[in-house]
Protein backbone atom coordinates (compact mmCIF):
# COMPACT_ATOMS: atom_id res chain seq x y z
CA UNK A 1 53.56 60.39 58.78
CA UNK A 2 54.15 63.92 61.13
CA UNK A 3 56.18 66.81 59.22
CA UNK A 4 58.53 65.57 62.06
CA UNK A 5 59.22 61.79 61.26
CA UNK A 6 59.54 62.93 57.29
CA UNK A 7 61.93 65.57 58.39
CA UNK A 8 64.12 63.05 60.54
CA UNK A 9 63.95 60.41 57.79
CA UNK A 10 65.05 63.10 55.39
CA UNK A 11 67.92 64.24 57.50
CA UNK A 12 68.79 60.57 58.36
CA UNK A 13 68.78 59.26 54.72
CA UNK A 14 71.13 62.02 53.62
CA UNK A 15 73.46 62.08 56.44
CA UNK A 16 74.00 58.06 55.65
CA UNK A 17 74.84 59.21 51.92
CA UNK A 18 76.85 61.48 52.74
CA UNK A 19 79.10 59.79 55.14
CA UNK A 20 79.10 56.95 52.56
CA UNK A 21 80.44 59.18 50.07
CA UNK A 22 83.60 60.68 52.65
CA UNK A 23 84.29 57.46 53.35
CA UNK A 24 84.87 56.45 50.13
CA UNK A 25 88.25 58.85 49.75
CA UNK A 26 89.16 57.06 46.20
CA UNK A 27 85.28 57.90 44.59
CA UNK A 28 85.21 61.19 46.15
CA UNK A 29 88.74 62.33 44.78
CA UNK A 30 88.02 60.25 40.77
CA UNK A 31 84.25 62.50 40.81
CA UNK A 32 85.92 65.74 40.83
CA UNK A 33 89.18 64.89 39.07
CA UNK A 34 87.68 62.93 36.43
CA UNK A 35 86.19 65.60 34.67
CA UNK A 36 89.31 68.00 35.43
CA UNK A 37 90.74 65.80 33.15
CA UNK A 38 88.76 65.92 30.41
CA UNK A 39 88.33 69.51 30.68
CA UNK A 40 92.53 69.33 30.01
CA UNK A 41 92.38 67.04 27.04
CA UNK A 42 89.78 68.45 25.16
CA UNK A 43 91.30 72.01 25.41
CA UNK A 44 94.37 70.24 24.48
CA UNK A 45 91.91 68.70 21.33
CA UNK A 46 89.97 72.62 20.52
CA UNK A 47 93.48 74.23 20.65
CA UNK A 48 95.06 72.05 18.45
CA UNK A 49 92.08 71.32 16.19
CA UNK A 50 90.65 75.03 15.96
CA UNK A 51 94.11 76.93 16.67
CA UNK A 52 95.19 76.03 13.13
CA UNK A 53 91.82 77.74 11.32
CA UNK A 54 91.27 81.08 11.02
CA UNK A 55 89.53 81.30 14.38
CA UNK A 56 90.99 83.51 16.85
CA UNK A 57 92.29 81.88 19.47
CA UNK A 58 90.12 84.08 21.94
CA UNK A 59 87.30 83.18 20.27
CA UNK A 60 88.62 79.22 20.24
CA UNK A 61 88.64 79.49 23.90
CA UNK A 62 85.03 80.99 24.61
CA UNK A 63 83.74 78.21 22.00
CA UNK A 64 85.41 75.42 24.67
CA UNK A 65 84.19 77.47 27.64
CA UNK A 66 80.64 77.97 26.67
CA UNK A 67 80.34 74.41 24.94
CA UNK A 68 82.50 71.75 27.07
CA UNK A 69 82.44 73.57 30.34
CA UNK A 70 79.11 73.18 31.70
CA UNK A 71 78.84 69.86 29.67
CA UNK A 72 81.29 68.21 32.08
CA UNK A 73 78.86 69.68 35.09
CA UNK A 74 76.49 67.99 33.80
CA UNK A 75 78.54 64.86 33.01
CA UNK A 76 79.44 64.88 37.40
CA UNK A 77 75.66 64.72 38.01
CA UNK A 78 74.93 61.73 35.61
CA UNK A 79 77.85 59.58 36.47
CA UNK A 80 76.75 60.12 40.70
CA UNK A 81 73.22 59.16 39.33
CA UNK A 82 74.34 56.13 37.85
CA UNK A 83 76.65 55.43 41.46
CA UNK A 84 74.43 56.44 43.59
CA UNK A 85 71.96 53.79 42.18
CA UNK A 86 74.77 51.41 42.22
CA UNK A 87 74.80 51.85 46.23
CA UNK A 88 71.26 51.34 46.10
CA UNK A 89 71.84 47.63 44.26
CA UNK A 90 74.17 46.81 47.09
CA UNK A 91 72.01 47.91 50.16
CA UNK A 92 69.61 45.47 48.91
CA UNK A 93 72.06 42.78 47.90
CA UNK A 94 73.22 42.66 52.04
CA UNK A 95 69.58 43.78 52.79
CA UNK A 96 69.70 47.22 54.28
CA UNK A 97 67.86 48.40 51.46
CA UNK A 98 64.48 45.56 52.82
CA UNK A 99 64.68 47.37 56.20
CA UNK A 100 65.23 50.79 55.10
CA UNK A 101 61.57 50.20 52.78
CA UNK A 102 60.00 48.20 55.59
CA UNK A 103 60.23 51.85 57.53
CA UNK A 104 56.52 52.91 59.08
CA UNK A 105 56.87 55.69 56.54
CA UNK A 106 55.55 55.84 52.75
CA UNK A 107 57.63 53.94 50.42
CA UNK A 108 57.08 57.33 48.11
CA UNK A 109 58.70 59.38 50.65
CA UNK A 110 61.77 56.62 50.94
CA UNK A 111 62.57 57.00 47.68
CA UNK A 112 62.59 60.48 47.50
CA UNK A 113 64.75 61.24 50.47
CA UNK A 114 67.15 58.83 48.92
CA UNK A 115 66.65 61.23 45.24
CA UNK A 116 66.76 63.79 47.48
CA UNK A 117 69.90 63.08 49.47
CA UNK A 118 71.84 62.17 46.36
CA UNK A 119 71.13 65.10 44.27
CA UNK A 120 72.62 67.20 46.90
CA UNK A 121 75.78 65.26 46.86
CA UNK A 122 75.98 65.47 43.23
CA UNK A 123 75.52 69.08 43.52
CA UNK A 124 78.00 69.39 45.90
CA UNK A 125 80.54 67.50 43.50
CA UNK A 126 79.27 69.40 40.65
CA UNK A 127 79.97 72.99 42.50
CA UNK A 128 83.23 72.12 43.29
CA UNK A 129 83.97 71.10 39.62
CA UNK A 130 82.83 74.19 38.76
CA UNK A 131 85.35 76.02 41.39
CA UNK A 132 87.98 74.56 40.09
CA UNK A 133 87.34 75.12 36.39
CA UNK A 134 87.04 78.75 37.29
CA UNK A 135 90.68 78.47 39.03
CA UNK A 136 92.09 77.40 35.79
CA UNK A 137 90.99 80.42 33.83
CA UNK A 138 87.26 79.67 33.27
CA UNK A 139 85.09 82.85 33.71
CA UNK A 140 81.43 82.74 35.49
CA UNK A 141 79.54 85.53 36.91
CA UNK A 142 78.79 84.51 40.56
CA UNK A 143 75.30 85.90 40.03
CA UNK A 144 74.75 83.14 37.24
CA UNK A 145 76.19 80.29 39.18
CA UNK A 146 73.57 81.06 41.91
CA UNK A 147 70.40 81.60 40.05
CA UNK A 148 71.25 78.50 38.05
CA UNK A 149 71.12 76.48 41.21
CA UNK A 150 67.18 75.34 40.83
CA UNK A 151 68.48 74.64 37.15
CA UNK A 152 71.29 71.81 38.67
CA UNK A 153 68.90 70.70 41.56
CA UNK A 154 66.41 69.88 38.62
CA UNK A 155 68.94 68.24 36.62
CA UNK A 156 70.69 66.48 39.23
CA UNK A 157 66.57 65.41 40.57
CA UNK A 158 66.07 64.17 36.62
CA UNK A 159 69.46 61.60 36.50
CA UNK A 160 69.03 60.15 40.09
CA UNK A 161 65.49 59.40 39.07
CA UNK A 162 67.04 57.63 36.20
CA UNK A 163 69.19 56.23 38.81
CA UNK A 164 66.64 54.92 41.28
CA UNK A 165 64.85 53.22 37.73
CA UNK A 166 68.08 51.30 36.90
CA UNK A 167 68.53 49.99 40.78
CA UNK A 168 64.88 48.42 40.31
CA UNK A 169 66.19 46.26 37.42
CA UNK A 170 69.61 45.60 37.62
CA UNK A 171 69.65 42.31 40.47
CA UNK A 172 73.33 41.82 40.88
CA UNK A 173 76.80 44.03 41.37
CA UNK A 174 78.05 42.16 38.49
CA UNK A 175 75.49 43.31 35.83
CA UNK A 176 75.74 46.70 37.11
CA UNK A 177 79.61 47.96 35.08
CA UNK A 178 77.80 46.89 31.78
CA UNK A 179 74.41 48.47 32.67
CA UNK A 180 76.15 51.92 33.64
CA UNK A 181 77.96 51.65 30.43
CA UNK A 182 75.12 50.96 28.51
CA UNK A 183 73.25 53.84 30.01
CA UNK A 184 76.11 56.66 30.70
CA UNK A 185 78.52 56.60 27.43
CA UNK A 186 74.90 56.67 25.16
CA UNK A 187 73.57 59.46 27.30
CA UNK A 188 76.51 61.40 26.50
CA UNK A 189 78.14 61.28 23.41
CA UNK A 190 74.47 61.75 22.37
CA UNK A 191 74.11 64.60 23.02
CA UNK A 192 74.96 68.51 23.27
CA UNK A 193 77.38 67.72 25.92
CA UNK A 194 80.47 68.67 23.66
CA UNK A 195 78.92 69.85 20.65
CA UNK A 196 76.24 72.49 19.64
CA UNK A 197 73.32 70.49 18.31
CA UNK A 198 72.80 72.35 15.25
CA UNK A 199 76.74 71.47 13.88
CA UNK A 200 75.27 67.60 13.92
CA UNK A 201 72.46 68.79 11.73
CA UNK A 202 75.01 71.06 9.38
CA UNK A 203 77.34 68.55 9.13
CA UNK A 204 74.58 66.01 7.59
CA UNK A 205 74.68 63.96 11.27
CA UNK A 206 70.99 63.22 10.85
CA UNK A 207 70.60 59.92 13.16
CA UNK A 208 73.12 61.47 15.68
CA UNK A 209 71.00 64.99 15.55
CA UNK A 210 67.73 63.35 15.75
CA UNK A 211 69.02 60.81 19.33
CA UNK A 212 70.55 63.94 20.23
CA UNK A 213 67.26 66.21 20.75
CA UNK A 214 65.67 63.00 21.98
CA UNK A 215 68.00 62.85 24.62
CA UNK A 216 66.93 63.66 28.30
CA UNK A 217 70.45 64.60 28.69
CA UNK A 218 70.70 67.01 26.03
CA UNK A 219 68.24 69.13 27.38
CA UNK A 220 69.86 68.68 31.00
CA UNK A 221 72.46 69.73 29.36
CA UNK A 222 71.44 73.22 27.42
CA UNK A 223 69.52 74.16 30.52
CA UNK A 224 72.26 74.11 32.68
CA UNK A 225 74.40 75.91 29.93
CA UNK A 226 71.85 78.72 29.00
CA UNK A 227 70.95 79.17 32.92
CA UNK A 228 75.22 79.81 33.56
CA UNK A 229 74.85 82.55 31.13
CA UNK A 230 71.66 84.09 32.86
CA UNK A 231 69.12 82.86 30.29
CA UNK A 232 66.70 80.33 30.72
CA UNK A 233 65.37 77.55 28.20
CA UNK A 234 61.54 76.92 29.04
CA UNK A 235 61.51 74.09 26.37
CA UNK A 236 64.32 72.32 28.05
CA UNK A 237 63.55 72.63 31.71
CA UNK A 238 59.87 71.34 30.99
CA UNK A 239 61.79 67.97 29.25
CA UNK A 240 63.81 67.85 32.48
CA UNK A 241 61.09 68.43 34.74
CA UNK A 242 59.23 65.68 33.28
CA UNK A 243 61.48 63.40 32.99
CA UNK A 244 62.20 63.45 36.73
CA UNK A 245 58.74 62.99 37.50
CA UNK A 246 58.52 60.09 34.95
CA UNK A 247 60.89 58.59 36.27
CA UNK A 248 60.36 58.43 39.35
CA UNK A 249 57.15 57.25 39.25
CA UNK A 250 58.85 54.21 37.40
CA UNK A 251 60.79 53.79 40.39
CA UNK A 252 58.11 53.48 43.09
CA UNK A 253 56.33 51.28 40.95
CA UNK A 254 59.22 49.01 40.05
CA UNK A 255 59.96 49.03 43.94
CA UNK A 256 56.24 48.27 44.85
CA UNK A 257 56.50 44.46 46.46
CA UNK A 258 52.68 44.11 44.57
CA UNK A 259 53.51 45.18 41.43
CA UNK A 260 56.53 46.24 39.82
CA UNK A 261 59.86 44.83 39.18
CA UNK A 262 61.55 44.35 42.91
CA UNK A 263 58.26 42.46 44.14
CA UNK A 264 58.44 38.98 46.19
CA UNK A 265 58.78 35.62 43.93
CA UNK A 266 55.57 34.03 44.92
CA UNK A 267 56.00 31.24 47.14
CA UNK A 268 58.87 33.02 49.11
CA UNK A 269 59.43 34.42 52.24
CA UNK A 270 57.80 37.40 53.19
């Protein structure tokens, strides 16, 4: 493989998600909406729950900001993890995902333009959340945003990984609804996504705390919301990091036709 056929299969993988994705109007519109809505209903939910204590209501609102905020970023990049490795369960139902692997280029480097190519979308999708929560009243310092980029890439890197595992196992379109649900609505309510982790421990949530900190996606999670603020958590990243690289290696082997989970039933055709 030249630095010129990986380039061109890189370029060519992405520019096939990406016109996937604006052509699917409906998706593109419910990924940025759907967690403009939530952002609405649980301000409705702090306002109304903390606006009667003797919080300020300033202080109310930079609670939500801080807390639910970059949450629902990170919610954007897990829910395009878990669809962009429901695209990758219907290439290989009508087979364009057998001649996209049967490439004369490392199945390794397949995969990753695939990661790679999706994480950018999400990314995208993400950004533009984040645009739009600003427009409502949500402040960021532009300086933040950008040096938190390698922060998102790295998430976004960790949940398509996580992605590209679930497309090795789940066979059929039909088990895939239950699978994401399985995987997505866990994922998230366990975690710090809209709550600080150390109210589950005051409160006496000691099962919820101790899923929580085990959670990939908590630490996705407080990475992304230290690095908006200009701080970054070492601990977290490191959990992210690996992660992604654990899971990705479970994807190439899972897709390995030798070994893992996608190989030939013997006695097939080849």
């Amino acid at each position: 493989m030249t630095p010129r056929h990986a380039l061109r299969a890189l370029l060519g993988i992405s520019r096939r998600e990406a016109l996937r994705l604006l052509g699917q109007k409906a998706r593109l519109a419910a990924a940025i909406v759907r967690p403009l809505v939530w952002l609405a209903i649980f301000a409705a939910g702090f306002r109304a729950v903390l606006g009667l204590s003797i919080i300020p209501p300033y202080e109310t609102y930079i609670l939500y900001e801080v807390y639910i905020v970059p949450g629902l970023a990170a919610m954007m990049l897990l829910f395009h993890g878990m669809q962009s490795s429901l695209s990758m369960v219907y290439d290989r139902e009508v087979g364009s995902m057998r001649v996209l692997l049967t490439a004369p280029l490392p199945r390794w480097w397949i995969l990753a333009c695939k990661l790679a190519g999706g994480a950018v979308l999400s990314l995208a999708q993400m950004l533009a959340f984040l645009v739009a929560a600003w427009a409502f009243g949500m402040e960021f310092e532009p300086g933040n945003v950008l040096g938190a980029l390698p922060v998102f890439v790295l998430a976004a890197l960790m949940l398509g990984a996580l992605g590209l595992v679930l497309s090795v196992y789940v066979k059929q379109l039909e088990n895939f609804a239950g699978t994401m649900n399985f995987v997505i609505f866990p994922m998230f309510f366990l975690s710090t996504a809209l709550y600080p982790l150390w109210k589950l421990q005051e409160s006496g949530a000691w099962l919820v705390h101790t899923l929580a900190l085990y959670n990939p996606f908590t630490h996705a999670v407080e990475a992304m919301r230290f690095a908006l603020y200009g701080r970054w958590l070492g601990e977290s990243l490191a959990v992210v990091a690996g992660c992604a690289v654990a899971f990705f290696a479970l994807a190439l082997w899972g897709y390995d036709p030798q070994r893992g989970a996608a190989r030939r039933p013997q006695g097939g055709p080849p």
